[in-house]
Structures are given as C-alpha cells and as structure tokens.
N, C-alpha and C. Protein backbone atom coordinates (compact mmCIF):
# COMPACT_ATOMS: atom_id res chain seq x y z
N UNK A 1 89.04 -28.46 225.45
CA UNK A 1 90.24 -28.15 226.20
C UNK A 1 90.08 -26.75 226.82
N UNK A 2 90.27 -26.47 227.93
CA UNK A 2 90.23 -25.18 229.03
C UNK A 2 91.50 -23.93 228.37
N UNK A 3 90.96 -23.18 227.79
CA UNK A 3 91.92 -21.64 227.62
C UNK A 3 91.83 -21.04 228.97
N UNK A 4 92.81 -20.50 229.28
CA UNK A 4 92.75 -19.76 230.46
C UNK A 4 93.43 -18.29 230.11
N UNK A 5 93.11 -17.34 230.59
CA UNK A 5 93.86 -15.78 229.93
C UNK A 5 94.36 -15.47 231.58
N UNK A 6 95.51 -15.46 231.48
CA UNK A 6 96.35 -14.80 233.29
C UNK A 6 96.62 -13.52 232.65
N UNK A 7 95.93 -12.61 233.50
CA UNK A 7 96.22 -11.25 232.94
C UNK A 7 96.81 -10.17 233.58
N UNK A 8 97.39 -9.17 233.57
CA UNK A 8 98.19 -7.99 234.63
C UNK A 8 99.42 -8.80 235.00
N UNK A 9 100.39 -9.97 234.46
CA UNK A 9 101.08 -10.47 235.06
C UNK A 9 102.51 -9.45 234.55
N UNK A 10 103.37 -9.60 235.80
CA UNK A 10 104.94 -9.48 235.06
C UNK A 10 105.39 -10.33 234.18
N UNK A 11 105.34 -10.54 233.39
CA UNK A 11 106.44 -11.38 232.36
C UNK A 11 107.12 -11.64 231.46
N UNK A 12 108.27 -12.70 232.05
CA UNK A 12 109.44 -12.97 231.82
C UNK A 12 109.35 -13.86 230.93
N UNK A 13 109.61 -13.43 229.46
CA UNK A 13 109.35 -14.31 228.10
C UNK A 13 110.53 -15.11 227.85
N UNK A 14 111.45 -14.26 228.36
CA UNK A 14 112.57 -14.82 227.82
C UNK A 14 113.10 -15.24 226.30
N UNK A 15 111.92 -14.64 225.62
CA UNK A 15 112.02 -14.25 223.80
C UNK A 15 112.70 -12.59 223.44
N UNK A 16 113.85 -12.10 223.00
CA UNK A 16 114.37 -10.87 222.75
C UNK A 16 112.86 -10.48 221.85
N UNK A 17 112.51 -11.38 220.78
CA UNK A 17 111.50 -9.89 219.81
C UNK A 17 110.59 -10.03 220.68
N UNK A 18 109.88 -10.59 222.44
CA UNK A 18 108.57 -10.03 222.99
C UNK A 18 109.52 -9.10 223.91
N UNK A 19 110.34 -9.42 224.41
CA UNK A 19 111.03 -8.29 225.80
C UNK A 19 109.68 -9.23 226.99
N UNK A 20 110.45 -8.35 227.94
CA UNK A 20 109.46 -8.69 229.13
C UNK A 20 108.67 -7.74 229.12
N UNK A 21 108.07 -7.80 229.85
CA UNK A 21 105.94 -7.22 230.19
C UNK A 21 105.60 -7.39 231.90
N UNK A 22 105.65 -6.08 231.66
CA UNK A 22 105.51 -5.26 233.50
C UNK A 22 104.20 -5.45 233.73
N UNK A 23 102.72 -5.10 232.60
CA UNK A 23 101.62 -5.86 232.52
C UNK A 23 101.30 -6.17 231.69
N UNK A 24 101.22 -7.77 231.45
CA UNK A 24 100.69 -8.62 230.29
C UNK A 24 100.10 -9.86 230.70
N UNK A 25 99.37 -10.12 229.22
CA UNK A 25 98.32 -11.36 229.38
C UNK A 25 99.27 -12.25 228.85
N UNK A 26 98.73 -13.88 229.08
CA UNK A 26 99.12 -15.08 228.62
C UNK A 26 97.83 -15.85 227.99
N UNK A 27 97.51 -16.46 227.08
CA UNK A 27 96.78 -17.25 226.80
C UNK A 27 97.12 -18.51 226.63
N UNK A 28 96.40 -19.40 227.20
CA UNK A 28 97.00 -21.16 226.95
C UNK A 28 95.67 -21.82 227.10
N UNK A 29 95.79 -22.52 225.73
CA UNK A 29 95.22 -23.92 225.84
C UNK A 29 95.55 -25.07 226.26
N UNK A 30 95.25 -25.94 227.11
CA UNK A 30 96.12 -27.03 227.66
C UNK A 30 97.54 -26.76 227.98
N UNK A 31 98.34 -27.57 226.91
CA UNK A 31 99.65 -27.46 227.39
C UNK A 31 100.65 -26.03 226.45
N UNK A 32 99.66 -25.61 225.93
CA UNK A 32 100.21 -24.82 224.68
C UNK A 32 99.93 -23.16 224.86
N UNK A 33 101.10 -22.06 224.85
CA UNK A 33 100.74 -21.07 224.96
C UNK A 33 100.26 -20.45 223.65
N UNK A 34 98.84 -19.67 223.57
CA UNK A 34 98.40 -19.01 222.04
C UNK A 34 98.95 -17.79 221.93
N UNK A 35 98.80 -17.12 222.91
CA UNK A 35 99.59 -15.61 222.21
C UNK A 35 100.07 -15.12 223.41
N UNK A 36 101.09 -13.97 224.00
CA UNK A 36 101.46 -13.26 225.01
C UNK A 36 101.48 -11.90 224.15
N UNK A 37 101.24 -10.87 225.34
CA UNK A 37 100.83 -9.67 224.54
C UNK A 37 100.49 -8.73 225.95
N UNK A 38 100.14 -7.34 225.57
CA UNK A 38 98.88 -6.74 226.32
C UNK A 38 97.84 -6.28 226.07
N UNK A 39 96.71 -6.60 227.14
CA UNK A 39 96.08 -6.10 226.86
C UNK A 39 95.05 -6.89 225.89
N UNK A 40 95.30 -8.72 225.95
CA UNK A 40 95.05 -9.02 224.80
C UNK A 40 93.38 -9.87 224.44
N UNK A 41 92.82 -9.92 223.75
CA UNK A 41 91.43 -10.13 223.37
C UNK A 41 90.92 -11.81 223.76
N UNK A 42 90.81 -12.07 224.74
CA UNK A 42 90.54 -13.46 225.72
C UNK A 42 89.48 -14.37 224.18
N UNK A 43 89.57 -15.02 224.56
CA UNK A 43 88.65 -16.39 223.25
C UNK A 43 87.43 -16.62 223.88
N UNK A 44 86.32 -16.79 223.55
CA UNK A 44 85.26 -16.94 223.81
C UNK A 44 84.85 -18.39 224.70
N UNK A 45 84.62 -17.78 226.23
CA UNK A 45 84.52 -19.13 227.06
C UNK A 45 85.84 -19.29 227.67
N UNK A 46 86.57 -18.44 227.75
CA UNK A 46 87.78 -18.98 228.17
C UNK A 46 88.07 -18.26 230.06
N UNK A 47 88.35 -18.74 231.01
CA UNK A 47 88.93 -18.68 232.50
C UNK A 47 90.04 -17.83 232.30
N UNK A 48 89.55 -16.70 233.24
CA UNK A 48 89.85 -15.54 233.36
C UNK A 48 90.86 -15.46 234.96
N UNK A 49 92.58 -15.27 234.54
CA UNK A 49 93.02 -15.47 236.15
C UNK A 49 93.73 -14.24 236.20
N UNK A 50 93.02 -13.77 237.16
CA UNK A 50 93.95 -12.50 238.13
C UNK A 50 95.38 -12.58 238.23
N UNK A 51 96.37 -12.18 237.41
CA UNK A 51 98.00 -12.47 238.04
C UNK A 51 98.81 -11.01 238.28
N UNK A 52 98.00 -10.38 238.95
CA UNK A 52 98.27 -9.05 238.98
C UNK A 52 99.66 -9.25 240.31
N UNK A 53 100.17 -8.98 240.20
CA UNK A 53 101.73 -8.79 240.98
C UNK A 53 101.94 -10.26 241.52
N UNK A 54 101.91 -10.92 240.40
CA UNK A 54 102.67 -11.98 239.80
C UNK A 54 103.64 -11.87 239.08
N UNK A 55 104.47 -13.06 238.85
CA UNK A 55 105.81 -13.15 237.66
C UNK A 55 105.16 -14.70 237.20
N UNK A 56 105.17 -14.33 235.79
CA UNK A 56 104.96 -16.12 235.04
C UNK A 56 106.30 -15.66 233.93
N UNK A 57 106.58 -16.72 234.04
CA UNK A 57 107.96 -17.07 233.58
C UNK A 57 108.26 -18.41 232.96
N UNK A 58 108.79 -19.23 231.65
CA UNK A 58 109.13 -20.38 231.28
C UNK A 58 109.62 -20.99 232.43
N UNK A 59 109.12 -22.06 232.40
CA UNK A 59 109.32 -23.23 232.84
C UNK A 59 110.99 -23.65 232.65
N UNK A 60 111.66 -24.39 233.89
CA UNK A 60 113.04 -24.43 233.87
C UNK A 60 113.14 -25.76 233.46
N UNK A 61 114.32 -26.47 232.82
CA UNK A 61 114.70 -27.32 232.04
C UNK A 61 116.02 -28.09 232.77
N UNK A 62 115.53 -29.59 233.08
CA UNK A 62 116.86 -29.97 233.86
C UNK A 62 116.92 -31.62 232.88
N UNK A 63 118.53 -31.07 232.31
CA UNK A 63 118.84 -32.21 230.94
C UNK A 63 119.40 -33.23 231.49
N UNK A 64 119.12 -33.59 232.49
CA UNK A 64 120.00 -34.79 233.22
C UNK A 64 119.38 -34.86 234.44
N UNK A 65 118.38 -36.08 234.64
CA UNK A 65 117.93 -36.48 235.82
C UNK A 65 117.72 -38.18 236.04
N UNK A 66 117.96 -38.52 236.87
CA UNK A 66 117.93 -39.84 237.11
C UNK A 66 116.35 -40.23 237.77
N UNK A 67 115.10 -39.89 237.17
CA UNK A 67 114.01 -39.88 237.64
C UNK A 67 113.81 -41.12 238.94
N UNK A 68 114.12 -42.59 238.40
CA UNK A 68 114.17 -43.88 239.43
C UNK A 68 114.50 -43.52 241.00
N UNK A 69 115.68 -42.78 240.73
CA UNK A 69 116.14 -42.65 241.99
C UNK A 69 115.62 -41.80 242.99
N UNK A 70 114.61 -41.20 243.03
CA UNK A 70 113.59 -40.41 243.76
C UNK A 70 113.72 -41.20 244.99
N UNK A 71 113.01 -42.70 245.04
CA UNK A 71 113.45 -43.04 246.67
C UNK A 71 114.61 -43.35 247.09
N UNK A 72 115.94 -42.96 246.86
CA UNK A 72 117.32 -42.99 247.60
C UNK A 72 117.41 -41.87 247.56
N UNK A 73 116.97 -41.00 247.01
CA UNK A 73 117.95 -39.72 247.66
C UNK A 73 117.94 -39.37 248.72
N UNK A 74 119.21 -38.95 249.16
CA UNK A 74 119.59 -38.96 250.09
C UNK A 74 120.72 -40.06 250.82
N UNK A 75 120.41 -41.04 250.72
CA UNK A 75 121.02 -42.18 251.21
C UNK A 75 122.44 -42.46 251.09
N UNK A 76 122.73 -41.95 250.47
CA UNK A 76 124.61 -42.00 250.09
C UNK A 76 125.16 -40.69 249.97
N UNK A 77 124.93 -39.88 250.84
CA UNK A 77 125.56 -38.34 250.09
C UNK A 77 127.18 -38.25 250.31
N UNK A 78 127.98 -39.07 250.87
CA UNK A 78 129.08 -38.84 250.87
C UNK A 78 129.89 -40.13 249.90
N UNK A 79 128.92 -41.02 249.12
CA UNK A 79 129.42 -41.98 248.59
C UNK A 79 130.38 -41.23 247.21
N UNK A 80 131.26 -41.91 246.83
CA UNK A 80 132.65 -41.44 245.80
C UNK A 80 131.69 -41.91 244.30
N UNK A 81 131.73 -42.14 243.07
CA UNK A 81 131.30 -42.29 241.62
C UNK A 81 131.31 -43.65 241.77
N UNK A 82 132.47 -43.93 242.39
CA UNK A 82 132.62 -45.99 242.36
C UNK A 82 131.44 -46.59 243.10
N UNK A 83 132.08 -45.98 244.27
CA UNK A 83 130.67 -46.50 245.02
C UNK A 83 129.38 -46.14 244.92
N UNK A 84 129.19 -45.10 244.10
CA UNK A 84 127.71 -45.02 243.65
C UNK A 84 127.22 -46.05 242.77
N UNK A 85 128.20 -46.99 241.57
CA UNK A 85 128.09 -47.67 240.51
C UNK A 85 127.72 -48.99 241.11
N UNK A 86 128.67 -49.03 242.36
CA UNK A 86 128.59 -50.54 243.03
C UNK A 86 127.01 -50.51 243.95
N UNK A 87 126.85 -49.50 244.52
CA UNK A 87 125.75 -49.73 245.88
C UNK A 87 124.24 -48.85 245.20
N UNK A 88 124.46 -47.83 244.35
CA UNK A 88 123.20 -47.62 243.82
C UNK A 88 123.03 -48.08 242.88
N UNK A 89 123.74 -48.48 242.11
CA UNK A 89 123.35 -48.87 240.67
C UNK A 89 123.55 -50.27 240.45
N UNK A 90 124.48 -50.96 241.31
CA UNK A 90 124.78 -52.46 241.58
C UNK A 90 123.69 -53.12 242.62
N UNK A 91 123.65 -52.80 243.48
CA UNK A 91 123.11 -53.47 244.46
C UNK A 91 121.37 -52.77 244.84
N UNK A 92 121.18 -51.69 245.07
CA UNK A 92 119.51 -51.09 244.98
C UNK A 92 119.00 -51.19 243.72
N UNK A 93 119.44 -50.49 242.82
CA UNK A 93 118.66 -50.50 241.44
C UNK A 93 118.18 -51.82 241.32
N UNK A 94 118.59 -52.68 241.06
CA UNK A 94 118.06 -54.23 240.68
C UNK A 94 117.28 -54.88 241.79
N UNK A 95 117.54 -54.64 242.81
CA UNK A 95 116.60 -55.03 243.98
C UNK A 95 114.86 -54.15 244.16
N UNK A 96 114.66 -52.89 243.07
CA UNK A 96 113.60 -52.20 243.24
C UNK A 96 112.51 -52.75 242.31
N UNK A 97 111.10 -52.59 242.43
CA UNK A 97 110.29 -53.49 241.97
C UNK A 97 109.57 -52.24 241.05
N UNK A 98 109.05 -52.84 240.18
CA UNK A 98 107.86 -51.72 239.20
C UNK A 98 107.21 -50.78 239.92
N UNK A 99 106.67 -51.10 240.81
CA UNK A 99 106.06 -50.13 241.79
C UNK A 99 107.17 -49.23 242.68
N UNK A 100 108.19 -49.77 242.92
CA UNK A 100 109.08 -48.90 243.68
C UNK A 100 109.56 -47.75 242.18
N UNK A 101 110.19 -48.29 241.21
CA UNK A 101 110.65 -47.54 240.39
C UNK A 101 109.35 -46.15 239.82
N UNK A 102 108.34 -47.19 239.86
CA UNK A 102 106.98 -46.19 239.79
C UNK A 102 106.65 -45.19 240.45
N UNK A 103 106.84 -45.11 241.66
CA UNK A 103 107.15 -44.09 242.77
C UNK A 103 108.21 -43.40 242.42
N UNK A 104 109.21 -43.69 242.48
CA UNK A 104 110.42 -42.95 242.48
C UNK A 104 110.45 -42.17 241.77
N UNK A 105 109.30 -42.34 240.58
CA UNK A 105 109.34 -41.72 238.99
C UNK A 105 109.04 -40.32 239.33
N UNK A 106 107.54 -40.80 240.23
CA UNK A 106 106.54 -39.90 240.47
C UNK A 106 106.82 -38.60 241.15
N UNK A 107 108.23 -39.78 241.81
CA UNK A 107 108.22 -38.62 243.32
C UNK A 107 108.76 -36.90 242.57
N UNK A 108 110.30 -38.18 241.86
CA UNK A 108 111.30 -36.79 241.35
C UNK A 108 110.30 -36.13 240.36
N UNK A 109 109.33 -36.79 239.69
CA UNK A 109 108.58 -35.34 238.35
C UNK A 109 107.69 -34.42 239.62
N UNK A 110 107.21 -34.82 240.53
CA UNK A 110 106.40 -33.64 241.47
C UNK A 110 107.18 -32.83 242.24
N UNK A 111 108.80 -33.39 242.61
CA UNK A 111 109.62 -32.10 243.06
C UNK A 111 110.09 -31.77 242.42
N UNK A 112 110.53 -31.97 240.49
CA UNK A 112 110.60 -31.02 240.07
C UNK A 112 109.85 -30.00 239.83
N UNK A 113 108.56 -30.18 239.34
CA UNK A 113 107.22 -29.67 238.98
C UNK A 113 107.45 -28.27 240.24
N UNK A 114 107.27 -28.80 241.32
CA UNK A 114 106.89 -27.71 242.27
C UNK A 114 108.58 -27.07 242.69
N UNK A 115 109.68 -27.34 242.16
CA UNK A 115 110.68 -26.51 241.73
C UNK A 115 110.58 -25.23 240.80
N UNK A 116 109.90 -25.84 240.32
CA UNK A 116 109.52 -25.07 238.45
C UNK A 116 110.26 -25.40 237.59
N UNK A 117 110.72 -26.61 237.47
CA UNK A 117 111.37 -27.35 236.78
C UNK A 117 109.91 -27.76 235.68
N UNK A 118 109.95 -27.41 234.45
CA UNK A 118 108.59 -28.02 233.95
C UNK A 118 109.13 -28.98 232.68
N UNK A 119 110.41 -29.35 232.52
CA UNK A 119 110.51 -30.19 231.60
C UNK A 119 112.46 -30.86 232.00
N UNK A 120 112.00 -32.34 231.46
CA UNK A 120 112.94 -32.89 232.42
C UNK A 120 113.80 -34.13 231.20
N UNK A 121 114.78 -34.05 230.96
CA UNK A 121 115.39 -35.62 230.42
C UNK A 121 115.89 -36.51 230.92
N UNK A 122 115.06 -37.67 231.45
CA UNK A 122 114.89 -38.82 232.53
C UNK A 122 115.77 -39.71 232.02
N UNK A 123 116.87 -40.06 232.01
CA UNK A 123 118.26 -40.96 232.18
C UNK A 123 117.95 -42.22 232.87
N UNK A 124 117.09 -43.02 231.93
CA UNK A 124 116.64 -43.90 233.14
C UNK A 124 117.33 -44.95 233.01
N UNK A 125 118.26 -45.67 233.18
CA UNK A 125 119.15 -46.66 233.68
C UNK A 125 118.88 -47.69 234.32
N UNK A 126 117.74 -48.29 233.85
CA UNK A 126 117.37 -48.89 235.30
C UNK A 126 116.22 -50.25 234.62
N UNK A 127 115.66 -50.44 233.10
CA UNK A 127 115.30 -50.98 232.40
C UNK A 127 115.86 -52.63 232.39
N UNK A 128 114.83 -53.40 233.47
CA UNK A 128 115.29 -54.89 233.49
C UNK A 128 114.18 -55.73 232.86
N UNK A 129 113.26 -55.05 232.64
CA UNK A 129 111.84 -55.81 232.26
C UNK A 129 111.14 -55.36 232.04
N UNK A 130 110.28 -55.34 230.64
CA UNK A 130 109.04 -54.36 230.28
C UNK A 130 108.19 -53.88 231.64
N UNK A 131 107.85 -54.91 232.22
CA UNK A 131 107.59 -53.97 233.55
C UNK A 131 107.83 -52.96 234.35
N UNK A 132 108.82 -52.83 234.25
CA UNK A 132 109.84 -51.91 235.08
C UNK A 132 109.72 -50.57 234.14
N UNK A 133 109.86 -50.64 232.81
CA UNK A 133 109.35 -49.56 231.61
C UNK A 133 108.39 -49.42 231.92
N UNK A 134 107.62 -49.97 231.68
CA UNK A 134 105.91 -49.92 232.02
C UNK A 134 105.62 -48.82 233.26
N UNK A 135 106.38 -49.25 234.27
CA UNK A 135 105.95 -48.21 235.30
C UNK A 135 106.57 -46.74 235.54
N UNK A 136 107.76 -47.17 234.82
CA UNK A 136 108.61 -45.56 234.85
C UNK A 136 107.82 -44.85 233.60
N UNK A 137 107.07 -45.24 232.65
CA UNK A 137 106.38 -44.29 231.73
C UNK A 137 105.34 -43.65 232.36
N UNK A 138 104.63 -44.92 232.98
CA UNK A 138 103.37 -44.38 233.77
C UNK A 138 103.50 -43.15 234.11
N UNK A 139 104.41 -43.58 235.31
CA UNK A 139 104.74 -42.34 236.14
C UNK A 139 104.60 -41.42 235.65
N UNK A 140 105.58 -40.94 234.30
CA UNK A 140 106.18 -39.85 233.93
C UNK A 140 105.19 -39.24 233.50
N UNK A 141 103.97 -39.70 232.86
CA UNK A 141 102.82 -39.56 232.06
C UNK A 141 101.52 -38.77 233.39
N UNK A 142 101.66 -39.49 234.52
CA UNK A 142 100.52 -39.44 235.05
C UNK A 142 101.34 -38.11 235.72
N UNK A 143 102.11 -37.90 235.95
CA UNK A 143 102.69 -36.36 236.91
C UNK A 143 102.18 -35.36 236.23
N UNK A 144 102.32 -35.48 234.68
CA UNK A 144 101.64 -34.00 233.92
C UNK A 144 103.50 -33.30 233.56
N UNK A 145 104.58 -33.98 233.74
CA UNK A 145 105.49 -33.34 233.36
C UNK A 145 105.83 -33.38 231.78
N UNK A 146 106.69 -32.32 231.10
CA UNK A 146 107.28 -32.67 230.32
C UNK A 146 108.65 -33.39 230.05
N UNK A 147 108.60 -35.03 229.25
CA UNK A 147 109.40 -35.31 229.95
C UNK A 147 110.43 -35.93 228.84
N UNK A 148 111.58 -36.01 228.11
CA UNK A 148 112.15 -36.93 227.00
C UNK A 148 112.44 -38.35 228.32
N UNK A 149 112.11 -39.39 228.11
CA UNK A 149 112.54 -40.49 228.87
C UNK A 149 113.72 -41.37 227.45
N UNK A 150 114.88 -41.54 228.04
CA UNK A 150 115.80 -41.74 227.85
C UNK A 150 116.04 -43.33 228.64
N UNK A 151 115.54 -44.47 227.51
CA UNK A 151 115.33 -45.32 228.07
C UNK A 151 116.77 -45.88 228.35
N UNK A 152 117.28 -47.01 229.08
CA UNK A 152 118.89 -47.31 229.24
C UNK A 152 118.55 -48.72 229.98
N UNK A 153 119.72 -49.34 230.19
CA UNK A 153 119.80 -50.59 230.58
C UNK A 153 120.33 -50.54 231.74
N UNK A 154 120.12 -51.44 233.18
CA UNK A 154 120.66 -51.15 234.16
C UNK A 154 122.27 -51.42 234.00
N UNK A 155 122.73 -51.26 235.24
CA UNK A 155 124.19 -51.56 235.23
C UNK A 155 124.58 -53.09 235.11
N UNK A 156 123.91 -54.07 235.84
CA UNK A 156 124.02 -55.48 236.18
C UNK A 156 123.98 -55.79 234.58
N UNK A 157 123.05 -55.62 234.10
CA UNK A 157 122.79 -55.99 232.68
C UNK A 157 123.81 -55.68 231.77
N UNK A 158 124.27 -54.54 231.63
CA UNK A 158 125.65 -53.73 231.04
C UNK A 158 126.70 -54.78 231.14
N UNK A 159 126.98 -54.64 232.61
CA UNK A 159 128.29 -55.47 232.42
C UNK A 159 127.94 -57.19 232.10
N UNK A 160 126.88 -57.87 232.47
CA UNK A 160 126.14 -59.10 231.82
C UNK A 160 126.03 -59.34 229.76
N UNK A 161 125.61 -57.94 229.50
CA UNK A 161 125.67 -58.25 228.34
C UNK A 161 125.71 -57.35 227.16
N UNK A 162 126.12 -56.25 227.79
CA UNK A 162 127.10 -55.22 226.84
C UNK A 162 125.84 -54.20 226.71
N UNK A 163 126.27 -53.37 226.03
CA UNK A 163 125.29 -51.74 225.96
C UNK A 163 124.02 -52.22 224.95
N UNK A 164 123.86 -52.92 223.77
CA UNK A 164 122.84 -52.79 223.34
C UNK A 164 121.84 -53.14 223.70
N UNK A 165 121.18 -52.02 223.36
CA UNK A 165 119.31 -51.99 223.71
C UNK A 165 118.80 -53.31 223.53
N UNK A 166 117.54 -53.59 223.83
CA UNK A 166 116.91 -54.77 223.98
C UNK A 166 115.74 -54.58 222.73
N UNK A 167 115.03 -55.43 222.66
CA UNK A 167 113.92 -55.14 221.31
C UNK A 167 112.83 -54.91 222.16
N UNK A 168 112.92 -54.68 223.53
CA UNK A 168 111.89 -54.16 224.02
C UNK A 168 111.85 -52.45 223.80
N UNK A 169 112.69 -51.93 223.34
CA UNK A 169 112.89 -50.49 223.04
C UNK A 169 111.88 -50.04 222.07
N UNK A 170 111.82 -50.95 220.86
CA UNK A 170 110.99 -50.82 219.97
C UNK A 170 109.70 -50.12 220.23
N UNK A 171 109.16 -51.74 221.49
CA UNK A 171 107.71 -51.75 221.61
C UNK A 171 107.90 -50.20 222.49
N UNK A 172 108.15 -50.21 223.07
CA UNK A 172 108.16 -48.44 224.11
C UNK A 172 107.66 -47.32 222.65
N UNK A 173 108.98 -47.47 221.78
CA UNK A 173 108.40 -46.54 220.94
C UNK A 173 107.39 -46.79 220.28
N UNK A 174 106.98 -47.92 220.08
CA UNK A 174 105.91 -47.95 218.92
C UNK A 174 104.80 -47.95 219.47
N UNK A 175 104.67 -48.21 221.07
CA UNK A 175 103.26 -48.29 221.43
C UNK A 175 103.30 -47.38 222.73
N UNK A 176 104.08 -46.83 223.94
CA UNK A 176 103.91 -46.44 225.26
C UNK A 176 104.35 -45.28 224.61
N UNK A 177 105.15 -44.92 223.84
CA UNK A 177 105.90 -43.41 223.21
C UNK A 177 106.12 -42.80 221.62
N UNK A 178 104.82 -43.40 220.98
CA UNK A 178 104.93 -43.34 219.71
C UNK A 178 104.31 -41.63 219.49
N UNK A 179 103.86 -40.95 220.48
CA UNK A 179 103.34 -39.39 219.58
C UNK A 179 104.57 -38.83 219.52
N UNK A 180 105.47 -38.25 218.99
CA UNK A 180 106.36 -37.07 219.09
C UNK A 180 106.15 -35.78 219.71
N UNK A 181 104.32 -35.53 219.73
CA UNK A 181 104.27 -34.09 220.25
C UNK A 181 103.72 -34.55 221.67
N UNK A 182 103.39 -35.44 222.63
CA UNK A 182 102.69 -35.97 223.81
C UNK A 182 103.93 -35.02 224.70
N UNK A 183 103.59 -35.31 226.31
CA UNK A 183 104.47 -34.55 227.04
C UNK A 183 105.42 -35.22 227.18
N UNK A 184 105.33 -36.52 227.62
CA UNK A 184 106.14 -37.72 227.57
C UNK A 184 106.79 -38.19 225.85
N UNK A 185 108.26 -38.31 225.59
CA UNK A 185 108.35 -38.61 224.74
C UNK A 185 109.68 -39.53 224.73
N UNK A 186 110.49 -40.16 223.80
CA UNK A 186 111.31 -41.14 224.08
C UNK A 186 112.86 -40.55 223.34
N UNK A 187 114.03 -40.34 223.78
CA UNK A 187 114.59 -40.08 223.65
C UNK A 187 115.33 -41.39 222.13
C-alpha cells in the first residue's frame, strides 16, 4: 500500500489536542491517516508531496443523500414534497434500470468527491431487485468514496407492501457489505 508524506501544508485538523499547523506534515497509508505533526520522520519508501501553501483539511460529511438520483437532478426544481413522491419517486424511480441507477450512483459520489465531500450516507430508496442493489453498491465502491449505503425500498413497493425489508437485505450484508471497516458499508 502507497504512504505518501504531504509536507509544509496548512492544516486544518479540526482535533482541539493537535490545533491547526501553519507548517505540517500528513502521513497516510491508503485510506488511513498515520500521524500529523511537524516536521515529521517520512517511513521508508514512502512519496514525498510538496503542499507548501496548501490547506489539507478533513474531508466534509453529507448525512443525507439520495445517491440514485444523480441523473434527475435538476429536473423538477420547482416541484412541492407531493409531487416529488408522485413523479420522482412514483413514476422515474421505478422506470430506471441497474445501469441507470449505476450511473446515477457514480455520478453523485464524483460530485461529491470533487466538492470535498469525502464521506456520504446514501438513502437509497430505490431497491426493486437485487440487481438494482447490485449496481448502486458497485457504484459506490468503484468511486473510492466513503460511503454508509442505507439500503430502503422504493416507494411503489412501500405503498404495495408495507416498510419491511426484503431478505434480500441479508445477502447485501452478508456478502456485497459484510467488512465493517471497507469504505462502503451498510447502514
């Protein structure tokens, strides 16, 4: 796994016992930071990045996102709550295919990503067929985000046959979302 040391950076820890750091290093392995500090002793073999009048800063956290819906946005911006229930969630949601929902996944984790949004709880509502799971994990997995996916049942289904989960929930956890520490994880 690649350590990288960003060094001379401003940063914003956002931890009271580090304070911020006018110049400091970061060390990270993969997805994991090893130490912040100055000044600090790089690991042997490890990529060395210039962040000299830079700011690195935590990653922002958005607890409510409707990942699916990446390809409508936009499309209703003056629609009322009702009519969002009836025309996005009644009538598009169920008409979108594994691959559309797959996209959609993709789209919203890469504009958050390049927001700086780096970790996201995906409200996904939209669960008609292991397939349709199947591709909204993908997604979430292949973007590189951090992500709790919050699996849910569409609306059609809801009012068809009431809120409980399906026993396809299981298999999600036991086999597409069984690590607890992965980036992707299951609400």
């Amino acid at each position: 796994m690649t350590i990288r040391v960003f060094r001379n950076a401003r940063l914003l820890t956002m931890d009271p016992a580090l304070g911020d750091l006018e110049h400091g290093d970061l060390i990270v392995e993969g997805d994991r930071i090893l130490d912040v500090g100055a000044n600090l002793r790089a690991p042997e073999g490890a990529e060395t990045v210039d962040a000299t009048d830079r700011i690195i800063l935590p990653g922002f956290v958005d607890t409510h996102r409707h990942m699916w819906q990446g390809l409508l946005r936009g499309i209703a911006p003056a629609h009322t709550f009702p009519q969002y229930m009836d025309n996005i969630l009644g009538d598009f949601g169920p008409a979108m295919t594994p691959h559309d929902l797959y996209t959609g996944n993709l789209l919203s984790a890469r504009a958050a990503l390049a927001s700086g949004i780096t970790t996201i709880q995906d409200i996904s509502n939209i669960q008609d067929a292991p397939a349709h799971t199947d591709a909204l994990v993908t997604a979430l997995k292949e973007a590189g985000i951090r992500a709790v996916f919050g699996y849910g049942k569409s609306f059609p289904d809801i009012l068809a046959h009431g809120t409980v989960l399906p026993a396809d929930t299981r298999r999600v956890r036991g086999r597409l979302l069984a690590d607890p520490e992965a980036l992707v994880t299951m609400a």
